[in-house]
Protein backbone atom coordinates (compact mmCIF):
# COMPACT_ATOMS: atom_id res chain seq x y z
CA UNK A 1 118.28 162.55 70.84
CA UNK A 2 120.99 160.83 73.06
CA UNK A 3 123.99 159.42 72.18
CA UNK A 4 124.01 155.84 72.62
CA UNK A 5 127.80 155.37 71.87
CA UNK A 6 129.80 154.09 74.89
CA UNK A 7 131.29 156.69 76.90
CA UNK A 8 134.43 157.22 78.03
CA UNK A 9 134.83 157.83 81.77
CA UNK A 10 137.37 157.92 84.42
CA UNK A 11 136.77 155.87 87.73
CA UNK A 12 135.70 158.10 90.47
CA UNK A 13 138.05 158.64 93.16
CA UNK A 14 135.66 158.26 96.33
CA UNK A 15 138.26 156.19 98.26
CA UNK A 16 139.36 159.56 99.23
CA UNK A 17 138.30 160.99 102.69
CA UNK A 18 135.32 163.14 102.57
CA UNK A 19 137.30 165.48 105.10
CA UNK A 20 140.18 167.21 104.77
CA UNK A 21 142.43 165.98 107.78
CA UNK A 22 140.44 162.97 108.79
CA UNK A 23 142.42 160.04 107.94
CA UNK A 24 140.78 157.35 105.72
CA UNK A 25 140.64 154.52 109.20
CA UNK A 26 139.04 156.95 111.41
CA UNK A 27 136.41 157.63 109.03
CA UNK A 28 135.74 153.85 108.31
CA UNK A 29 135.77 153.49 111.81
CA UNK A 30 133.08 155.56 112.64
CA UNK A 31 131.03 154.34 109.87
CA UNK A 32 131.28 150.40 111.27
CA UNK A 33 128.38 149.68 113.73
CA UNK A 34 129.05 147.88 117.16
CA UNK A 35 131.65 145.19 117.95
CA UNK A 36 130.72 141.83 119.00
CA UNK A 37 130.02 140.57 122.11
CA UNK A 38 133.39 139.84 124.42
CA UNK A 39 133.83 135.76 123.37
CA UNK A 40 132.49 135.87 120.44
CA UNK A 41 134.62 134.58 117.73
CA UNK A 42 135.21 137.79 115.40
CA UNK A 43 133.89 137.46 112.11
CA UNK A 44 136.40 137.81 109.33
CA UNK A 45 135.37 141.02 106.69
CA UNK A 46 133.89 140.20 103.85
CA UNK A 47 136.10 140.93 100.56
CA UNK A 48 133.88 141.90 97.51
CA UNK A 49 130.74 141.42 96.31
CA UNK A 50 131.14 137.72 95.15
CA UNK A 51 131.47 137.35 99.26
CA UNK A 52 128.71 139.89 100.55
CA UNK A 53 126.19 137.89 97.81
CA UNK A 54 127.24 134.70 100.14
CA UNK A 55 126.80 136.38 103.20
CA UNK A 56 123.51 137.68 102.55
CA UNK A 57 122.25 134.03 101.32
CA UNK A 58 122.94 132.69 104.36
CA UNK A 59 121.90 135.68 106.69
CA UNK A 60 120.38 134.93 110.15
CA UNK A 61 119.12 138.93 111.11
CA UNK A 62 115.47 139.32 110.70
CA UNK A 63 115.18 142.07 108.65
CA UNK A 64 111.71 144.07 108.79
CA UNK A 65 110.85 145.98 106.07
CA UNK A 66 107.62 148.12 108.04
CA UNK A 67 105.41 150.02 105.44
CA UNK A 68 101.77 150.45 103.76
CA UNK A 69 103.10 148.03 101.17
CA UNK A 70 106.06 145.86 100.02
CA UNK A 71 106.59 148.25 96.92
CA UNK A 72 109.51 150.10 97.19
CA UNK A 73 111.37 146.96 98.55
CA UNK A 74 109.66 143.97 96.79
CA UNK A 75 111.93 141.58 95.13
CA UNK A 76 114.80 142.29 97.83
CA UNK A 77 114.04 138.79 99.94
CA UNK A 78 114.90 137.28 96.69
CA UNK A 79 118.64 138.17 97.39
CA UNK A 80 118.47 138.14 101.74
CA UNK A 81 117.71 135.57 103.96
CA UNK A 82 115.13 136.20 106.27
CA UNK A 83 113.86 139.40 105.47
CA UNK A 84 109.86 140.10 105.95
CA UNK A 85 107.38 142.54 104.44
CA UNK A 86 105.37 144.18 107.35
CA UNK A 87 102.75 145.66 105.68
CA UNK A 88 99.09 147.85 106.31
CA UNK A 89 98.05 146.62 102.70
CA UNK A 90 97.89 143.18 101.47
CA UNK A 91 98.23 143.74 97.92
CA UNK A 92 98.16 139.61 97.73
CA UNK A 93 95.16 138.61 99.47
CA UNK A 94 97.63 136.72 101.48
CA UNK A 95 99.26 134.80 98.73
CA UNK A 96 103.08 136.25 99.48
CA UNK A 97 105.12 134.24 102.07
CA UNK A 98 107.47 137.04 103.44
CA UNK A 99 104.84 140.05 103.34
CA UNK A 100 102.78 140.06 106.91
CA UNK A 101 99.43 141.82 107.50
CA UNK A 102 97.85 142.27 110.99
CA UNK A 103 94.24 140.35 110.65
CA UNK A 104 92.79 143.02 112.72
CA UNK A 105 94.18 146.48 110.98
CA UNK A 106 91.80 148.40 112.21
CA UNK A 107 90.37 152.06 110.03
CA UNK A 108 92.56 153.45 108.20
CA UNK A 109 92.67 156.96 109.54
CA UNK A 110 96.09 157.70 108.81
CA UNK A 111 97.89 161.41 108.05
CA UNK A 112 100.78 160.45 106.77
CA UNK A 113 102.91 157.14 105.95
CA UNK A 114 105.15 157.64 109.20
CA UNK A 115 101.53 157.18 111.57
CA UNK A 116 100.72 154.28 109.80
CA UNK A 117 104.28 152.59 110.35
CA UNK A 118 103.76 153.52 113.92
CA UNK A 119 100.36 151.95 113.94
CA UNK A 120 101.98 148.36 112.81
CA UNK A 121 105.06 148.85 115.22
CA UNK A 122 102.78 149.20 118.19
CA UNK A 123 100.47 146.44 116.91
CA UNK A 124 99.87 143.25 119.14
CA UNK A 125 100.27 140.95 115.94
CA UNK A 126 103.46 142.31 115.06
CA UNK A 127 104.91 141.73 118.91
CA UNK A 128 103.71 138.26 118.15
CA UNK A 129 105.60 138.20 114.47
CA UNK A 130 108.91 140.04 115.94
CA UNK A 131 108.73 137.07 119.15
CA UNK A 132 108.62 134.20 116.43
CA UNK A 133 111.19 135.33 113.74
CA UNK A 134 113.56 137.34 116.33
CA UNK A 135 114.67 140.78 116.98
CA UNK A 136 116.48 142.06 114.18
CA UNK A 137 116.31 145.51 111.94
CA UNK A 138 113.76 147.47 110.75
CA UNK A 139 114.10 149.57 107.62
CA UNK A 140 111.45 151.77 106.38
CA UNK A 141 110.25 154.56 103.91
CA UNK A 142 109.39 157.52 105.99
CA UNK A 143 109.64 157.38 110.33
CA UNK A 144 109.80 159.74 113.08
CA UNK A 145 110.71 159.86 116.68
CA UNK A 146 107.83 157.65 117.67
CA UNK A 147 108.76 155.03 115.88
CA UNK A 148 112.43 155.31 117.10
CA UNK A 149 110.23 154.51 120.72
CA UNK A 150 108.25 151.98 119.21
CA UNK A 151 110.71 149.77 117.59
CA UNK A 152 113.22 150.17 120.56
CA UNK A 153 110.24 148.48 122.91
CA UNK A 154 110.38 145.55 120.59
CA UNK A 155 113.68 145.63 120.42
CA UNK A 156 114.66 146.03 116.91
CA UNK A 157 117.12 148.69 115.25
CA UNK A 158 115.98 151.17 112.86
CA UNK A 159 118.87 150.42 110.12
CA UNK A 160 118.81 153.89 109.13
CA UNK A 161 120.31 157.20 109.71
CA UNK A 162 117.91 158.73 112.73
CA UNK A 163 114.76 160.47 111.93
CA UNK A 164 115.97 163.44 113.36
CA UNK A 165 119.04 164.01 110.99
CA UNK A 166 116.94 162.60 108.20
CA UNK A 167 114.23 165.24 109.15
CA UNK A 168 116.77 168.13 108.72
CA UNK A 169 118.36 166.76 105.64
CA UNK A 170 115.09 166.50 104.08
CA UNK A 171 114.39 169.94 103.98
CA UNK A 172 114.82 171.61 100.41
CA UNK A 173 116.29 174.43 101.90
CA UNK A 174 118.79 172.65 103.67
CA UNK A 175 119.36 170.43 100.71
CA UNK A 176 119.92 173.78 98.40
CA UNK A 177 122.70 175.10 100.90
CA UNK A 178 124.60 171.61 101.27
CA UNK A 179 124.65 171.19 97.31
CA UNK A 180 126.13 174.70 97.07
CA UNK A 181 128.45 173.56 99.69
CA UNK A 182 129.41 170.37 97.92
CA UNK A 183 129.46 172.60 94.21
CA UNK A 184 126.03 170.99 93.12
CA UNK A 185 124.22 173.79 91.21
CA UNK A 186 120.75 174.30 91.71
CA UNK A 187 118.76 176.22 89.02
CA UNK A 188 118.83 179.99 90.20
CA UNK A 189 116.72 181.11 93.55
CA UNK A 190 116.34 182.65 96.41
CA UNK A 191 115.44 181.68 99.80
CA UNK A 192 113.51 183.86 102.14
CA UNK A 193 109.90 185.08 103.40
CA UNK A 194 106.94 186.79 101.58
CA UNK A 195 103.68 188.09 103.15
CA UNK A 196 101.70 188.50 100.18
CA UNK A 197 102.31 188.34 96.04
CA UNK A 198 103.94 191.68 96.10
CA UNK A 199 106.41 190.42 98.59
CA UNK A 200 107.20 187.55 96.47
CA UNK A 201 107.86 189.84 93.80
CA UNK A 202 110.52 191.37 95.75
CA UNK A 203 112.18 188.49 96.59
CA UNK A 204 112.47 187.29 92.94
CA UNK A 205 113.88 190.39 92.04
CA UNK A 206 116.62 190.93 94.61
CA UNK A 207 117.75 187.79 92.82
CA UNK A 208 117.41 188.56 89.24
CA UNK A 209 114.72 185.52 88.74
CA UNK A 210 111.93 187.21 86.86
CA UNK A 211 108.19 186.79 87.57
CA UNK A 212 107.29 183.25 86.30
CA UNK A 213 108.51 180.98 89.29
CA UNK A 214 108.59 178.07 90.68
CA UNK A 215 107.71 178.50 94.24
CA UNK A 216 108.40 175.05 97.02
CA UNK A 217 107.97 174.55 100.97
CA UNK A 218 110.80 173.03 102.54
CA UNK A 219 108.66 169.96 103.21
CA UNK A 220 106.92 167.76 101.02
CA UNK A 221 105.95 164.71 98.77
CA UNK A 222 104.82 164.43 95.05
CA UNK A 223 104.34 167.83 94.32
CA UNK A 224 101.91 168.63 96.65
CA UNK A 225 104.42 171.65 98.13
CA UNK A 226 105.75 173.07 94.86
CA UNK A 227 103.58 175.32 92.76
CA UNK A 228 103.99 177.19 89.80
CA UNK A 229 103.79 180.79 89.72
CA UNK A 230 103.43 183.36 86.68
CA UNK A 231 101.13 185.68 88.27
CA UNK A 232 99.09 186.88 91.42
CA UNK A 233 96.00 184.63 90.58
CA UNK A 234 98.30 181.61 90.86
CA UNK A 235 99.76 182.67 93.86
CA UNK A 236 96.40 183.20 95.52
CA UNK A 237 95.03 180.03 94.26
CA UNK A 238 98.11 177.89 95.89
CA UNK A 239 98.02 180.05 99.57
CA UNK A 240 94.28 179.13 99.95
CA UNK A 241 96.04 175.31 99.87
CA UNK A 242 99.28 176.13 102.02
CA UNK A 243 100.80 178.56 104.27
CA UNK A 244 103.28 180.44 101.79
CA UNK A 245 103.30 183.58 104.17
CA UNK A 246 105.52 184.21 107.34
CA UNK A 247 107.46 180.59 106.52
CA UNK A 248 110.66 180.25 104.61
CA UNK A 249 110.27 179.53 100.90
CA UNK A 250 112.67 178.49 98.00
CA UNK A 251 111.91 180.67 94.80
CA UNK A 252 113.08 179.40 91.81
CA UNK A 253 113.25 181.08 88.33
CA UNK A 254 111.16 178.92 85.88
CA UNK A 255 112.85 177.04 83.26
CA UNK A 256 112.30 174.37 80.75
CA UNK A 257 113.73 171.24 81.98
CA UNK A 258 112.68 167.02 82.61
CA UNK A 259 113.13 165.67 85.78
CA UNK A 260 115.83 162.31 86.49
CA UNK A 261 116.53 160.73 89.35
CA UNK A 262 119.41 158.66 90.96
CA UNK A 263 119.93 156.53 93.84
CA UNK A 264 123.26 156.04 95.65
CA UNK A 265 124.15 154.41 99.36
CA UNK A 266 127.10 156.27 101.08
CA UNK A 267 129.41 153.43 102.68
CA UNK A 268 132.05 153.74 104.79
CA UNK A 269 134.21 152.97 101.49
CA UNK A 270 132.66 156.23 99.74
CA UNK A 271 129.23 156.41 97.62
CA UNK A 272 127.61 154.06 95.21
CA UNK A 273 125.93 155.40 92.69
CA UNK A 274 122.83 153.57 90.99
CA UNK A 275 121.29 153.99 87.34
CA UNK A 276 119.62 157.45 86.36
CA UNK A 277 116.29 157.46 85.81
CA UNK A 278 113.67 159.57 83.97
CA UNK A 279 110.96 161.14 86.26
CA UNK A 280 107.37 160.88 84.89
CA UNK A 281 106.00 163.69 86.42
CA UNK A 282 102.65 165.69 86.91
CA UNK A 283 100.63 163.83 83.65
CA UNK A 284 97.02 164.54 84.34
CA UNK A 285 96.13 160.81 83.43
CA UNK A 286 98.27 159.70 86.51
CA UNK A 287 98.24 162.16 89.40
CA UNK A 288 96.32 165.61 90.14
CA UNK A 289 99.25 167.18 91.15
CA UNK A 290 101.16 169.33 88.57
CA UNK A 291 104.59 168.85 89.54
CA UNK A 292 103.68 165.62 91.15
CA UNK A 293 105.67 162.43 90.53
CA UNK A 294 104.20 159.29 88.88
CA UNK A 295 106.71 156.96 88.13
CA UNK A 296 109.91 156.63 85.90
CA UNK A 297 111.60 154.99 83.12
CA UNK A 298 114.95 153.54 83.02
CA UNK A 299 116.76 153.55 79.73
CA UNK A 300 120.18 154.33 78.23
CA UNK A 301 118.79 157.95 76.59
CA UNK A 302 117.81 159.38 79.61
CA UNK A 303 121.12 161.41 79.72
CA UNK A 304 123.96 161.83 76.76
CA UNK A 305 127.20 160.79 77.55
CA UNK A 306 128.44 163.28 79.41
CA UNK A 307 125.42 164.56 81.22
CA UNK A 308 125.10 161.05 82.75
CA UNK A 309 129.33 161.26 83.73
CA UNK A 310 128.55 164.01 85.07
CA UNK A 311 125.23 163.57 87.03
CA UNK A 312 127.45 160.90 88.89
CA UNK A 313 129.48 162.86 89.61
CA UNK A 314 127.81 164.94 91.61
CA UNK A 315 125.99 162.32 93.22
CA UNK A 316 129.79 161.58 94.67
CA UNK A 317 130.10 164.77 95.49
CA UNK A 318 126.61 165.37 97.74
CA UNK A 319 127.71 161.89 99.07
CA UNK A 320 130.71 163.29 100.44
CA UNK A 321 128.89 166.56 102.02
CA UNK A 322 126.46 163.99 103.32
CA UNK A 323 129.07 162.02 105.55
CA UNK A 324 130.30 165.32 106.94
CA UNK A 325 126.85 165.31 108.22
CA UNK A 326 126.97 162.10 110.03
CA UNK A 327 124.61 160.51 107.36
CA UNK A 328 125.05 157.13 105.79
CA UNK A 329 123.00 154.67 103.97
CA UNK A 330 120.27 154.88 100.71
CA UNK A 331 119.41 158.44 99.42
CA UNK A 332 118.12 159.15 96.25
CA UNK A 333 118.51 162.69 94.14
CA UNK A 334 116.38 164.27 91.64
CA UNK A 335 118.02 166.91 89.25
CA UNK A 336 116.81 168.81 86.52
CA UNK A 337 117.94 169.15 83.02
CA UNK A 338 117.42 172.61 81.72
CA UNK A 339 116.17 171.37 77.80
CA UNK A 340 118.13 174.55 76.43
CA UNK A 341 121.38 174.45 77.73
CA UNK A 342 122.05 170.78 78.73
CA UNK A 343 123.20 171.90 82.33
CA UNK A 344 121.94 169.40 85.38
CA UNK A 345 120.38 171.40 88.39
CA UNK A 346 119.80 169.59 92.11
CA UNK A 347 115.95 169.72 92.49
CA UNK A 348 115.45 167.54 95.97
CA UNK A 349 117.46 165.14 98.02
CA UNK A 350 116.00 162.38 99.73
CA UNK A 351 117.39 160.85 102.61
CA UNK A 352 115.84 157.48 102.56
CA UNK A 353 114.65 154.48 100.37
CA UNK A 354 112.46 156.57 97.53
CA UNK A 355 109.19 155.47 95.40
CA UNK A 356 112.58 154.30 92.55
CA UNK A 357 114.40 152.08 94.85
CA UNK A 358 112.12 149.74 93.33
CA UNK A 359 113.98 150.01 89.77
CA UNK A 360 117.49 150.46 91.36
CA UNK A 361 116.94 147.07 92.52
CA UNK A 362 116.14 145.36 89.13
CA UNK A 363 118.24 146.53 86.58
CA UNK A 364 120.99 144.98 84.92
CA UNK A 365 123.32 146.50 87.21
CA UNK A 366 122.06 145.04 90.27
CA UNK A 367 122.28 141.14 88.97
CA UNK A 368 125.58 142.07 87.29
CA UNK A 369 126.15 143.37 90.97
CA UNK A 370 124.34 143.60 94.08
CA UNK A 371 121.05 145.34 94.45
CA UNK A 372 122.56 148.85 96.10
CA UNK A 373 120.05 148.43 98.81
CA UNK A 374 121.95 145.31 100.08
CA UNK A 375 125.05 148.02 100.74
CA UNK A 376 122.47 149.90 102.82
CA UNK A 377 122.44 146.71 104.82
CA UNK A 378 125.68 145.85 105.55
CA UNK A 379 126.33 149.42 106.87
CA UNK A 380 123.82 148.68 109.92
CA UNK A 381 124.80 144.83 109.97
CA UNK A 382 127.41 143.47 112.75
CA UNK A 383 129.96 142.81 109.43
CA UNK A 384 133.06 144.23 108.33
CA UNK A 385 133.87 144.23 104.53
CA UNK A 386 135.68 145.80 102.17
CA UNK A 387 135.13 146.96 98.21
CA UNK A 388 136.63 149.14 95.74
CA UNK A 389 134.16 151.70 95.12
CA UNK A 390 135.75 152.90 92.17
CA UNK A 391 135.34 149.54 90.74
CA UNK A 392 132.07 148.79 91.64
CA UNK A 393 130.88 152.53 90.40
CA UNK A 394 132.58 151.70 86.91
CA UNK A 395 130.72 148.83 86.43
CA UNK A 396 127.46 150.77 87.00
CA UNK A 397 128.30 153.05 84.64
CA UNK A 398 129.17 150.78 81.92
CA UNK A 399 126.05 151.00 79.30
CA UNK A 400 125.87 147.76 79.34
CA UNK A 401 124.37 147.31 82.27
CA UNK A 402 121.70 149.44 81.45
CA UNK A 403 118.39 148.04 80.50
CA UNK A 404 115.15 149.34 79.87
CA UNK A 405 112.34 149.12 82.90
CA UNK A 406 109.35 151.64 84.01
CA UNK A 407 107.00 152.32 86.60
CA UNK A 408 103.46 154.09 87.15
CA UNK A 409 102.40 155.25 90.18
CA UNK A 410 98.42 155.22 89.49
CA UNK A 411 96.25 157.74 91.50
CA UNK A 412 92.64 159.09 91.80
CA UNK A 413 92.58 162.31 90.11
CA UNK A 414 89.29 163.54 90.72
CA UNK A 415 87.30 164.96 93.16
CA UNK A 416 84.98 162.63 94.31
CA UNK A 417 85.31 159.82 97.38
CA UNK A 418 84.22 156.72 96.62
CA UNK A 419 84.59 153.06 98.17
CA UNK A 420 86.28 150.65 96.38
CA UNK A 421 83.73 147.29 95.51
CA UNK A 422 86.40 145.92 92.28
CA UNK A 423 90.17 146.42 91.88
CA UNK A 424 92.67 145.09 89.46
CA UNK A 425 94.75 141.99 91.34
CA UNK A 426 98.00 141.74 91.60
CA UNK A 427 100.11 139.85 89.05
CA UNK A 428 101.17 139.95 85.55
CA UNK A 429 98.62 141.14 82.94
CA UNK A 430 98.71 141.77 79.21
CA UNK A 431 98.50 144.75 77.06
CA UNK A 432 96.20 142.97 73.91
CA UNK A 433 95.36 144.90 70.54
CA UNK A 434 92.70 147.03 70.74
CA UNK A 435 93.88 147.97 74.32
CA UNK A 436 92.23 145.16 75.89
CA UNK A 437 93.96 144.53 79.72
CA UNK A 438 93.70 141.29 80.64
CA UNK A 439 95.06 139.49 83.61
CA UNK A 440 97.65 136.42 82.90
CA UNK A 441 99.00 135.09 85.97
CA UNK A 442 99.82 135.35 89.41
CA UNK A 443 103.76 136.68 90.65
CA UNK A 444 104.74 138.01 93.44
CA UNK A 445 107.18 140.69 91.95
CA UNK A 446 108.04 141.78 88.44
CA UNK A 447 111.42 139.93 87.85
CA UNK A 448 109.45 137.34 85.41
CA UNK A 449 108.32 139.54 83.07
CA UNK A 450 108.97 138.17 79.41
CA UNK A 451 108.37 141.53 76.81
CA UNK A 452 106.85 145.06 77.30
CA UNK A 453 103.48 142.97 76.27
CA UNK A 454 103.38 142.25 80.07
CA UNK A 455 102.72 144.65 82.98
CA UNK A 456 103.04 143.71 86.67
CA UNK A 457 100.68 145.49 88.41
CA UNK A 458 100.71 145.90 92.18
CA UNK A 459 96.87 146.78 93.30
CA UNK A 460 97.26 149.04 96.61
CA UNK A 461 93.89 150.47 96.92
CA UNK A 462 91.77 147.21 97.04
CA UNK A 463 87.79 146.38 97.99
CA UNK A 464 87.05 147.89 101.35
CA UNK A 465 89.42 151.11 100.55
CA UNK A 466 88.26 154.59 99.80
CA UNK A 467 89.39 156.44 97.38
CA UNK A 468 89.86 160.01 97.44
CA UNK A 469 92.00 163.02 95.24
CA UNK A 470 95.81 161.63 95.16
CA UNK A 471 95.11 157.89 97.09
CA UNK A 472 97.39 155.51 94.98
CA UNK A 473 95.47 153.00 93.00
CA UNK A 474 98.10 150.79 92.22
CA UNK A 475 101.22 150.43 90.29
CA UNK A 476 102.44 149.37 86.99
CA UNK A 477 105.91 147.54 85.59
CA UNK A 478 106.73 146.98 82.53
CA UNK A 479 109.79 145.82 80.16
CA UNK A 480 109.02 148.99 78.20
CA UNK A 481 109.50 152.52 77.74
CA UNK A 482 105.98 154.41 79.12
CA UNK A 483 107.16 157.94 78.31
CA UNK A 484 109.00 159.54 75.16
CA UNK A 485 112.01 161.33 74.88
CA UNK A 486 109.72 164.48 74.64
CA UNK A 487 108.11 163.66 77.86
CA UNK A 488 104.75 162.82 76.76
CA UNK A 489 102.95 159.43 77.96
CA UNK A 490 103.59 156.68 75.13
CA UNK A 491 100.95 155.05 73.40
CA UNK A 492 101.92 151.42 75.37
CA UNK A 493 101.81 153.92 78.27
CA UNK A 494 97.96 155.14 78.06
CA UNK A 495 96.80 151.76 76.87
CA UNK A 496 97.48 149.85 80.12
CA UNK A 497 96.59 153.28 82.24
CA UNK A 498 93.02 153.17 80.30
CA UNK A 499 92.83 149.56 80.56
CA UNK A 500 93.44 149.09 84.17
CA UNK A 501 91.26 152.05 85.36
CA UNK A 502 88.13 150.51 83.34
CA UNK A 503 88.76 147.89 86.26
CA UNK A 504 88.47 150.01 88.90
CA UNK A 505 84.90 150.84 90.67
CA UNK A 506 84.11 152.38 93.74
CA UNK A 507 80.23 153.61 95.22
CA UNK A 508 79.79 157.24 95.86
CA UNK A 509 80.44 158.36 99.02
CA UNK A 510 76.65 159.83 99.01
CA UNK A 511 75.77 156.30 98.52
CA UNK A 512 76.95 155.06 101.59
CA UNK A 513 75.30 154.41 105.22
CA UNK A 514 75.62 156.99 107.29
CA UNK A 515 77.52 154.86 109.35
CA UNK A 516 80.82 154.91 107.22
CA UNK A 517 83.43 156.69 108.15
CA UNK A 518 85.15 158.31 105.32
CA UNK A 519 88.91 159.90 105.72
CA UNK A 520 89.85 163.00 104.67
CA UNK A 521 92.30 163.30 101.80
CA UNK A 522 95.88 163.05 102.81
């Protein structure tokens, strides 16, 4: 088990400049976003965090947070002044002040998060929202050119790095060659092309890796685009699903490891780093994906002592490579701990606001501090300020300010399609003996939750949605620990995953008029 002493670190140097020969101003300077108008009175910078708290109370940018739900964000417009959920899904039935939802959504037909974003950009009721509460910023999950276009016509800012440089970072090849670059290990692989099993064979072996693998795309979410490999049967089964031949590939040697995760926001000042987080990943209960991710747990044993010192560490460190890039703002990092030797790999970078931004922004750390995502902010805000990274990173890695919260990201793992007639509602339920589930009261987020006897649950598939392998059913938070140190789903864990899917009931889609239109799986 994990040492739960206190360690003993040194503060991080990331005052530094990230590039040898660029002086510290010029770098700060390019990181600052546009000057005020000529006339108007400049602003003086905001000094600490006890300031940029103030500010944000008594902020005057709408701020636009555009996505299916208000998940990964919900909570935040506790801490800033107008800021507005702009949501597909009303997991509140309407209940939520700040989250809007178009009356008139239309079918949800979507392929992927980023055409659903662009459906509520380009959406008559949101013109009418963005005209009453004022241009401002827009922040959101996953984007792509078109809703660069979108957003500029109703003249808001993305507050984010552009989709473009996001869309090359994002790629786990690319992310494999900057953490060499920036001396973050990843576990040993090869990158190149295969035509058929044999071929993959050959590349494993011109790199010493063996012939149980871990095989990934350079694109994609919750382990639908990594697949596990230990013979030609597997291989087969995972081309009839994706194109593995004639495209680059990352090959990685199998090993037994757990997933965590971190979150940091590079600043103009140097990077942030959040708490480290276990992954709960690819549990059969929770998602049909095998390497897919279902939620996490925060809790001092995730790492010893000097695994977590050194996991932020090299958080710092892709940081840095990062702003070499031109990249600034929220990305999150998942490594893996090989279970025999203790070492930390890089599994994926994300260059954006992640399915744990949700716990980065409720921990300990974040009242003791700010929530990080608030940094993101002020890097695409009309401010100035200034903070001692160093500082502000010790304090986030001070045990103390690590307590224990958890997440489940519930999906439909089976086959069928079905329409939804009953969901679980949104709001705080309780785990009884017996595993009875029973709902307690409405919330709005999960900051008032007394003891791990309560759950906040956050329905996203509701009555009127279909669901279908891998659609999200809705997700769990509680005040305790939902997987063991051994990585198996705790007993607390299955009770409230049993209880709330007993809730859930859809009608065949063989059962429906021939009139419905059904989507296809995404």
């Amino acid at each position: 088990m994990a040492k739960t002493t206190k360690p003993t670190t040194t503060k991080p140097t990331t005052t530094k400049p990230t590039t040898p020969g660029t002086p510290r101003r010029a770098r700060e300077q390019a990181g600052k976003t546009r000057l005020a108008e000529p006339g108007t009175p400049a602003r003086k910078p905001l000094r600490g965090v006890s300031q940029i708290r103030a500010f944000f109370r008594r902020n005057t940018t709408p701020i636009y947070f555009v996505s299916p739900t208000a998940f990964n964000l919900l909570g935040v417009d506790r801490w800033v002044s107008g800021f507005h959920y702009v949501n597909y899904l009303d997991s509140f039935d309407g209940t939520h002040p700040r989250v809007f939802v178009p009356q008139a959504r239309g079918v949800d037909g979507f392929g992927s998060m980023e055409e659903m974003n662009n459906h509520l950009l380009a959406h008559p009721e949101v013109y009418d929202l963005v005209r009453e509460k004022g241009r401002g910023k827009a922040v959101l999950v996953m984007f792509d050119e078109e809703t660069e276009r979108l957003a500029g016509e109703l003249g808001i800012e993305i507050a984010m790095p552009s989709a473009a440089l996001r869309h090359r970072l994002d790629s786990k090849l690319v992310t494999t060659r900057l953490g060499n670059e920036a001396g973050v290990p990843s576990v040993p692989n090869v990158l190149g092309r295969v035509e058929d099993y044999d071929g993959l064979l050959a590349l494993s072996a011109s790199a010493g890796l063996g012939e149980d693998l871990v095989v990934q795309l350079p694109w994609g979410d919750s382990g639908k685009t990594t697949f596990f490999v230990d013979g030609r049967q597997a291989f087969e089964a995972a081309a009839a699903e994706h194109v593995l031949t004639g495209v680059e590939l990352k090959v990685m040697k199998r090993i037994d490891c757990r997933a965590v995760a971190v979150e940091a926001v590079l600043t103009r000042h140097g990077t942030l780093v959040g708490p480290i987080m276990a992954d709960i990943t690819g549990h059969p209960e929770l998602t049909p994906y095998q390497g897919g991710w279902a939620g996490n747990d925060v809790h001092l044993d995730v790492l010893d002592d000097k695994q977590r010192a050194r996991a932020r560490v090299l958080t710092e460190h892709l940081g840095d490579r990062l702003a070499s890039e031109g990249y600034r703002g929220f990305f999150e990092v998942d490594y893996l701990v090989d279970t025999g030797s203790g070492e930390l790999y890089l599994g994926e970078l994300n260059p954006r606001l992640s399915g744990i931004s949700s716990m980065t922004n409720v921990t300990a750390g974040a009242y003791a501090e700010l929530p990080l995502f608030l940094f993101h902010l002020l890097e695409f805000l009309d401010v100035d300020y200034e903070i001692d990274v160093a500082e502000i990173n010790s304090r986030w890695a001070d045990p103390d300010t690590i307590d224990v919260w958890s997440q489940l990201v519930i999906k439909h793992t089976g086959e069928d399609v079905g329409l939804l007639t009953e969901a679980p509602a949104t709001g705080i339920w309780r785990s009884g003996p017996r595993g009875r589930v029973t709902f307690d009261r409405p919330a709005t987020d999960w900051h008032d939750l007394c003891d791990d006897t309560e759950g906040f649950y956050l329905r996203i598939a509701g009555p009127g949605d279909y669901l279908y392998k891998g659609a999200d059913i809705g997700i769990l938070v509680s005040r305790g620990r939902l997987q063991s140190g051994e990585g198996t789903l705790t007993p607390l864990c299955r009770r409230w995953v049993d209880g709330l899917r007993r809730q859930v009931r859809a009608t065949p889609v063989g059962e429906l008029p021939d009139s419905a239109t059904v989507p296809a799986a995404k």
